[in-house]
Protein backbone atom coordinates (compact mmCIF):
# COMPACT_ATOMS: atom_id res chain seq x y z
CA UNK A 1 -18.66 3.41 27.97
CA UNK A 2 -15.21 2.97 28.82
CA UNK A 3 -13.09 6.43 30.13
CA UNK A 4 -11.19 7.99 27.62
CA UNK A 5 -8.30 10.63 27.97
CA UNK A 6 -9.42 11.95 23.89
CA UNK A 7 -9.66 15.86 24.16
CA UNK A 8 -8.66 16.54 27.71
CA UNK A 9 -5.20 18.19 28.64
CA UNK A 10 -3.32 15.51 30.48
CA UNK A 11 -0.65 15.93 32.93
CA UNK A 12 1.63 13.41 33.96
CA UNK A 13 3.37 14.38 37.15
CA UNK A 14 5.89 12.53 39.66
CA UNK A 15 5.19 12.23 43.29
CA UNK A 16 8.49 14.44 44.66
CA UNK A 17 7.10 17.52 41.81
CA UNK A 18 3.65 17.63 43.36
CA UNK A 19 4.76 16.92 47.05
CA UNK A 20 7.63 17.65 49.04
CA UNK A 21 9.36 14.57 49.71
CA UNK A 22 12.78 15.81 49.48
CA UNK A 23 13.94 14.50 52.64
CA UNK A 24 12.67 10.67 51.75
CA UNK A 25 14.70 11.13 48.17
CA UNK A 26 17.95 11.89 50.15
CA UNK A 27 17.53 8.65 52.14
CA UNK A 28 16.64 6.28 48.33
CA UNK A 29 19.91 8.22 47.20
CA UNK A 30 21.92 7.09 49.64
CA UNK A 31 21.17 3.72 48.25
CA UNK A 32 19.16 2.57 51.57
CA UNK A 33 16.43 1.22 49.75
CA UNK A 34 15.09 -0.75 53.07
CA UNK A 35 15.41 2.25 55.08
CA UNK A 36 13.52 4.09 52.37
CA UNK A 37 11.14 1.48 52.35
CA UNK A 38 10.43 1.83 56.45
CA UNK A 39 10.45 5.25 56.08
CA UNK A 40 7.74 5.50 53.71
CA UNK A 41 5.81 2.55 55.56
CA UNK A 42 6.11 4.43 58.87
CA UNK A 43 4.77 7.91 56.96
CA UNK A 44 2.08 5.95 54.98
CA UNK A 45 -0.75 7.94 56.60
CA UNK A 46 1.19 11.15 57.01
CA UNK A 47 0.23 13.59 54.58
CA UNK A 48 2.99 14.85 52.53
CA UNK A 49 3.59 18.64 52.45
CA UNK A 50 3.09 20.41 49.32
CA UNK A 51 5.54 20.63 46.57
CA UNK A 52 6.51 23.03 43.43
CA UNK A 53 3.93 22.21 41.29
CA UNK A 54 0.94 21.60 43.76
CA UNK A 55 -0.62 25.15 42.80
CA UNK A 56 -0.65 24.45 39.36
CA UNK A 57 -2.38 21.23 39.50
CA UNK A 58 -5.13 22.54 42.11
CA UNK A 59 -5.71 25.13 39.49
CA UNK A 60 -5.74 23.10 36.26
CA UNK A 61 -8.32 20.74 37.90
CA UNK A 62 -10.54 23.73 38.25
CA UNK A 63 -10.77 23.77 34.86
CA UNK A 64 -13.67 20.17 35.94
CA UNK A 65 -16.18 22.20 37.92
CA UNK A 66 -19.46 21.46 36.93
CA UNK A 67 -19.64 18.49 36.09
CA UNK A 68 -16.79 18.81 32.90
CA UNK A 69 -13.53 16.76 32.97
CA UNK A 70 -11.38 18.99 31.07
CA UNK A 71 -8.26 18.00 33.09
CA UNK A 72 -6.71 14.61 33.63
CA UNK A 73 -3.49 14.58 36.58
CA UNK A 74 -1.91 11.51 36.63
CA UNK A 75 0.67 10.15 39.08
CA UNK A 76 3.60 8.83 37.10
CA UNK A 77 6.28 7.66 39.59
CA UNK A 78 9.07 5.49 40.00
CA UNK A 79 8.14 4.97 43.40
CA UNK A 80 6.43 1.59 44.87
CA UNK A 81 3.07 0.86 44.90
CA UNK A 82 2.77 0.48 48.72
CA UNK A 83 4.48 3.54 48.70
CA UNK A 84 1.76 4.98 45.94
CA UNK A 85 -0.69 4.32 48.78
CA UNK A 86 0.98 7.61 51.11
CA UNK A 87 0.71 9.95 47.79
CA UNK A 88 -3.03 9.47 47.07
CA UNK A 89 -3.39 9.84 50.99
CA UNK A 90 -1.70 13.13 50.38
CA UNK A 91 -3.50 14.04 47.30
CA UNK A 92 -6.48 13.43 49.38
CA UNK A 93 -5.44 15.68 52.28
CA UNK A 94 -4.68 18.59 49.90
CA UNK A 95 -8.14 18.24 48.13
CA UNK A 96 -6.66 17.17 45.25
CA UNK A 97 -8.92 14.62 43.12
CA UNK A 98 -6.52 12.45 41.20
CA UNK A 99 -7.92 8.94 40.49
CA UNK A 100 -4.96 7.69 38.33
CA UNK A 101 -1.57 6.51 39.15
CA UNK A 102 1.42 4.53 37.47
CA UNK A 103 4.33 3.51 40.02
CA UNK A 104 7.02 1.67 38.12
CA UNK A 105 9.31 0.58 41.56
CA UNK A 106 12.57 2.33 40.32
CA UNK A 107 11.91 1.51 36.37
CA UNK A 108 12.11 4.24 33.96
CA UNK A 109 8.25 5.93 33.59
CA UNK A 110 8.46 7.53 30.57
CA UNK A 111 6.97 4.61 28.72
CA UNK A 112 3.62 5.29 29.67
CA UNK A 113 3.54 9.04 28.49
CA UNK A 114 2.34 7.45 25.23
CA UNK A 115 -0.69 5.26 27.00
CA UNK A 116 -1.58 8.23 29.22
CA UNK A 117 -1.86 11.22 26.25
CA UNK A 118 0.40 13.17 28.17
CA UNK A 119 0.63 17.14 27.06
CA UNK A 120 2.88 17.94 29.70
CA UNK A 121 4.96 15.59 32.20
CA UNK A 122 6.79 17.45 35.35
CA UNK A 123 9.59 15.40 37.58
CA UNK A 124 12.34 16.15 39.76
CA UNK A 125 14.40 13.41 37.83
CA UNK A 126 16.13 15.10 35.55
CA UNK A 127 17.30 11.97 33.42
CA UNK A 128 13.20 11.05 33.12
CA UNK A 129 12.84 14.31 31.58
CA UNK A 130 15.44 13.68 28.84
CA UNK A 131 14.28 10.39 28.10
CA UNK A 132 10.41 12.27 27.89
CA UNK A 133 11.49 14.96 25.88
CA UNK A 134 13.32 12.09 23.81
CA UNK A 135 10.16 10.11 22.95
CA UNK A 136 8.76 13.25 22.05
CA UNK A 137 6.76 14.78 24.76
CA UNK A 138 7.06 17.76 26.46
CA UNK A 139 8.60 17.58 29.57
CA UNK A 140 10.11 19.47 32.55
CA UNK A 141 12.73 19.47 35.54
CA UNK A 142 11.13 21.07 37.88
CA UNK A 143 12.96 22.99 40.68
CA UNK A 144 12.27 22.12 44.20
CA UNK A 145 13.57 25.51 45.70
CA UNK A 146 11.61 27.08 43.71
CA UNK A 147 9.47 30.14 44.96
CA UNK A 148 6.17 29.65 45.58
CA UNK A 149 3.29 30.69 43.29
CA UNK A 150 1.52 33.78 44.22
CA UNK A 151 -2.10 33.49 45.58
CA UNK A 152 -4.64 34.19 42.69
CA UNK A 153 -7.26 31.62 43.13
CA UNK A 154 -9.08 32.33 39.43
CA UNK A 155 -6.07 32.35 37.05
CA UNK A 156 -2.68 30.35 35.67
CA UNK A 157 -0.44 32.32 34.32
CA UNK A 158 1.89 30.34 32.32
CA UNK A 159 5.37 31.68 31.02
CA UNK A 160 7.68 30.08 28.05
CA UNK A 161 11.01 30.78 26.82
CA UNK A 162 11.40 30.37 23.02
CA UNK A 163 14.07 28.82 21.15
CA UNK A 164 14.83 25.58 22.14
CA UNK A 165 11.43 25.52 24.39
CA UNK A 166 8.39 27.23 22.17
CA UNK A 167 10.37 26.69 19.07
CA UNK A 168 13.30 24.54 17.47
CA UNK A 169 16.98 25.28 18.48
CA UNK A 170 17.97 26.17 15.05
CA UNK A 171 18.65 29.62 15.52
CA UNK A 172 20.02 29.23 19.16
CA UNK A 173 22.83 26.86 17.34
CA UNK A 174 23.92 30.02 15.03
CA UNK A 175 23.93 32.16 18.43
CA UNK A 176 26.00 29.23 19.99
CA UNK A 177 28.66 28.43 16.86
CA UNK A 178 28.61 32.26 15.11
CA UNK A 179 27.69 34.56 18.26
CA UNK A 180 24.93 37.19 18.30
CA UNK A 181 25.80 39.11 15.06
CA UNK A 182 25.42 36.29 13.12
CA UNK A 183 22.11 35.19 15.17
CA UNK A 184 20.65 38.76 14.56
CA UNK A 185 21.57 38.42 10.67
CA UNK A 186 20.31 34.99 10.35
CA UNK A 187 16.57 35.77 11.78
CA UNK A 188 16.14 39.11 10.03
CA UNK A 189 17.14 37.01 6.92
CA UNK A 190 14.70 34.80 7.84
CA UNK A 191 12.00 36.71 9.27
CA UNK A 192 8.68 35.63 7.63
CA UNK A 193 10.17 32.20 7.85
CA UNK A 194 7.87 29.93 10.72
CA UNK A 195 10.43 28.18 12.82
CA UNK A 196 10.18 24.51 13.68
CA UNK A 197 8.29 23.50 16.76
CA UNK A 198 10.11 22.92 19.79
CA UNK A 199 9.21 20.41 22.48
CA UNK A 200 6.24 22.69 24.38
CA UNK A 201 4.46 23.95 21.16
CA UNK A 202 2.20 21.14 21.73
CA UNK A 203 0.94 22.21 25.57
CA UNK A 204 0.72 25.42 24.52
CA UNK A 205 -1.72 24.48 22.07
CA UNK A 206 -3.27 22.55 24.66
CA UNK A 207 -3.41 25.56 26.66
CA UNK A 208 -4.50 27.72 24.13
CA UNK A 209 -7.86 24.98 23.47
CA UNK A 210 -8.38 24.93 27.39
CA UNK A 211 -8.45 28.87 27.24
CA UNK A 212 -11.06 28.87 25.49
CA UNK A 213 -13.23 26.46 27.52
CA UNK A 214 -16.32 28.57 29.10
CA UNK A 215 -14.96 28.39 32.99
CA UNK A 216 -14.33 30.25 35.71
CA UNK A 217 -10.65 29.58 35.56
CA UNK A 218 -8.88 31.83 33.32
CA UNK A 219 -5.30 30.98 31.62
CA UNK A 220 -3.05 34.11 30.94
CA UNK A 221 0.16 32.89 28.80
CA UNK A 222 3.61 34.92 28.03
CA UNK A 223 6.60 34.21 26.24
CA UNK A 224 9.69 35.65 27.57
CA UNK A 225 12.81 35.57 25.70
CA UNK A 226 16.17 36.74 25.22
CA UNK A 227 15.48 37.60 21.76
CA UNK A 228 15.39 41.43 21.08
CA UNK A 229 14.51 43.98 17.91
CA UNK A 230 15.48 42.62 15.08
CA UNK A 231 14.93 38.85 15.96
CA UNK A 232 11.76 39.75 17.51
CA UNK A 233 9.77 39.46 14.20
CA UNK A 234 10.68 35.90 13.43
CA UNK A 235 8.96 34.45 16.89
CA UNK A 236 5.57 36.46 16.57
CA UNK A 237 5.18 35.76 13.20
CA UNK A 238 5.72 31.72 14.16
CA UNK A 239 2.94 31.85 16.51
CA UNK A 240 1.26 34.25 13.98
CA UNK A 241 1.45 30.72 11.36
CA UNK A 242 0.81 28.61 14.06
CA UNK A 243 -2.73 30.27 15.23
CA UNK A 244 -1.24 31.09 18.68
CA UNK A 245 -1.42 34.05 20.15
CA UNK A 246 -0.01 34.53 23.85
CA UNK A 247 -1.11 37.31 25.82
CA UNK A 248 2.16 38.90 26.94
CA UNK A 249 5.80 38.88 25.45
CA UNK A 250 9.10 39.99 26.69
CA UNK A 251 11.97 40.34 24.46
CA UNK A 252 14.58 41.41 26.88
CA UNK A 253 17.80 41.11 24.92
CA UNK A 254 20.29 39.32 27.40
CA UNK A 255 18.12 40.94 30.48
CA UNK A 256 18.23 38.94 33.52
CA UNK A 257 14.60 37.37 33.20
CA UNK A 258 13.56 36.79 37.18
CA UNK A 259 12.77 40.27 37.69
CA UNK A 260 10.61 39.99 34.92
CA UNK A 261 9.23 36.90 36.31
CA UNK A 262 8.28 38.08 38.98
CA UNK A 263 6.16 40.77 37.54
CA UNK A 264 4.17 38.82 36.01
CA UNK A 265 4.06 36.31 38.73
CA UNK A 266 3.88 32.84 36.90
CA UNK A 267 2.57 29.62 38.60
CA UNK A 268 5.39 27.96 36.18
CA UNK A 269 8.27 29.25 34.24
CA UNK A 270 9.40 27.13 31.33
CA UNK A 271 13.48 27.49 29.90
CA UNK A 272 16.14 25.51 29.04
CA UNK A 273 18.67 27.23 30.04
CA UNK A 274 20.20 26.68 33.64
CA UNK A 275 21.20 29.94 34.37
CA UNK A 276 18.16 31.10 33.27
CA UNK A 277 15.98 28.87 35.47
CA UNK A 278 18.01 29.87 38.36
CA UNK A 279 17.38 33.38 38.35
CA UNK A 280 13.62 32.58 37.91
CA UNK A 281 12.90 29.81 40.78
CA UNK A 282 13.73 32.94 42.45
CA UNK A 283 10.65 34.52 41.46
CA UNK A 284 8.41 31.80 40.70
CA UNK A 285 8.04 27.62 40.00
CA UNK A 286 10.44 26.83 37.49
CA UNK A 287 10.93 23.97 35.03
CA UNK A 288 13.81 23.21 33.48
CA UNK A 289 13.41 21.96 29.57
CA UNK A 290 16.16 19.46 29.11
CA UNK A 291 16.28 19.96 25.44
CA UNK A 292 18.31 21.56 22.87
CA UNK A 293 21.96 23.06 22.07
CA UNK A 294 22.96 24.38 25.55
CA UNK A 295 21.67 20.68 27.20
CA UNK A 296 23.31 18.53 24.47
């Protein structure tokens, strides 16, 4: 029987996102695409060091011990194939098992997202993540200089903003265009009204399916937003209509979220706001959502 991605949480991830190869990216900017080239040839059985979101796939391919293949991580670069051959050597050294790659040489990979089943894609190119979260899948910018994750070898903890991430942007346009009274107004008016879904309802879903799996890898979600009392009520009742519950929520009402963040010690952050993302690669990996009002 032929392999099948049906029912398994799929993550498509670039090569610079899961390894560090920040210093070959600055020499392919430069536009030396030959010294690139030699660069990677002369590396080819060097082991790349590990990058922002390395954690969080060793974790999520737990999720396959015995025997189950919950998890599929799939290599979705615009790198070469030759130069695909160093990042499964490097999956290799890290004791990652990933048996599937797409290297599109420079092309734009978003067009296999749809092939691949992707719930989530991560990539250090931030114009791949707004052509993702275009075609409709969720998608991240990941930040580089991003904190590590802290050591806690039996659970993900997984952290969302809301509007404009978890849900629509509708009510972040009224903030935007009207300011916060009007914002506040707006959502108590509209309180037992679900919001639309934004661009990550559909991995947390996925999440929420994989927490249930019977494993020895636990998932522990939160939602941390600028929302406060009285435009709490309209996000818990969404998730309340869309049979989601998360385990932890902040509503910190214009609170600078990294402290936060790093209480509750996330192996990723998900926002779309810069400023926002910045405060919490301090305290954790961070993914920038390209999507919304504020990244129009």
């Amino acid at each position: 029987m032929a392999f099948t991605l049906d029912n398994k949480l799929v993550v498509a991830i670039s090569s610079r996102a899961l390894f560090d190869f920040e210093e070959e990216n600055r020499v392919f900017e430069s536009g030396a695409a030959d010294a690139y080239m030699a660069l990677q040839m002369a590396r080819l059985d060097a082991s790349a060091g590990a990058g922002v979101a390395l954690p969080l796939v060793q974790k999520l391919l737990a999720f396959n011990a015995g025997g189950e293949h919950r998890v599929e991580v799939v290599i979705l670069s615009r790198n070469d194939p030759v130069s695909g051959l160093r990042v499964f050597h490097s999956a290799g050294a890290h004791g990652l098992k990933l048996e599937r790659g797409v290297f599109t040489q420079g092309r734009e990979p978003y067009r296999y997202l749809g092939p691949l089943k992707a719930n989530l894609f991560l990539s250090a190119n931030a114009d791949d993540v707004r052509a993702a979260l275009d075609a409709g899948f969720p998608a991240a910018h990941v930040y580089p200089e991003s904190v590590r994750a802290a050591e806690r070898p039996n659970e993900i903890r997984i952290a969302f903003d809301g509007d404009a991430v978890l849900f629509s942007d509708e009510a972040e346009r009224i903030y935007q265009g009207e300011g916060l009274p009007a914002f506040h107004a707006h959502e108590v008016a509209h309180s037992r009204v679900p919001m639309r879904a934004g661009p990550f309802k559909s991995f947390l879903e996925a999440l929420h399916r994989l927490q249930a799996a019977d494993a020895t890898m636990k998932i522990r979600t939160a939602l941390v937003t600028a929302r406060s009392a009285p435009a709490h009520e309209r996000a818990i009742r969404t998730l309340m209509d869309w049979n989601i519950q998360v385990d932890e929520a902040m509503f910190l009402g214009g609170l600078e979220k990294g402290p936060f963040l790093a209480a509750f010690e996330p192996d990723f952050f998900f926002d779309d706001q810069t400023g926002h993302c910045q405060s919490a690669a301090l305290a954790g990996p961070t993914g920038q959502v390209l999507a919304g009002i504020t990244n129009g």
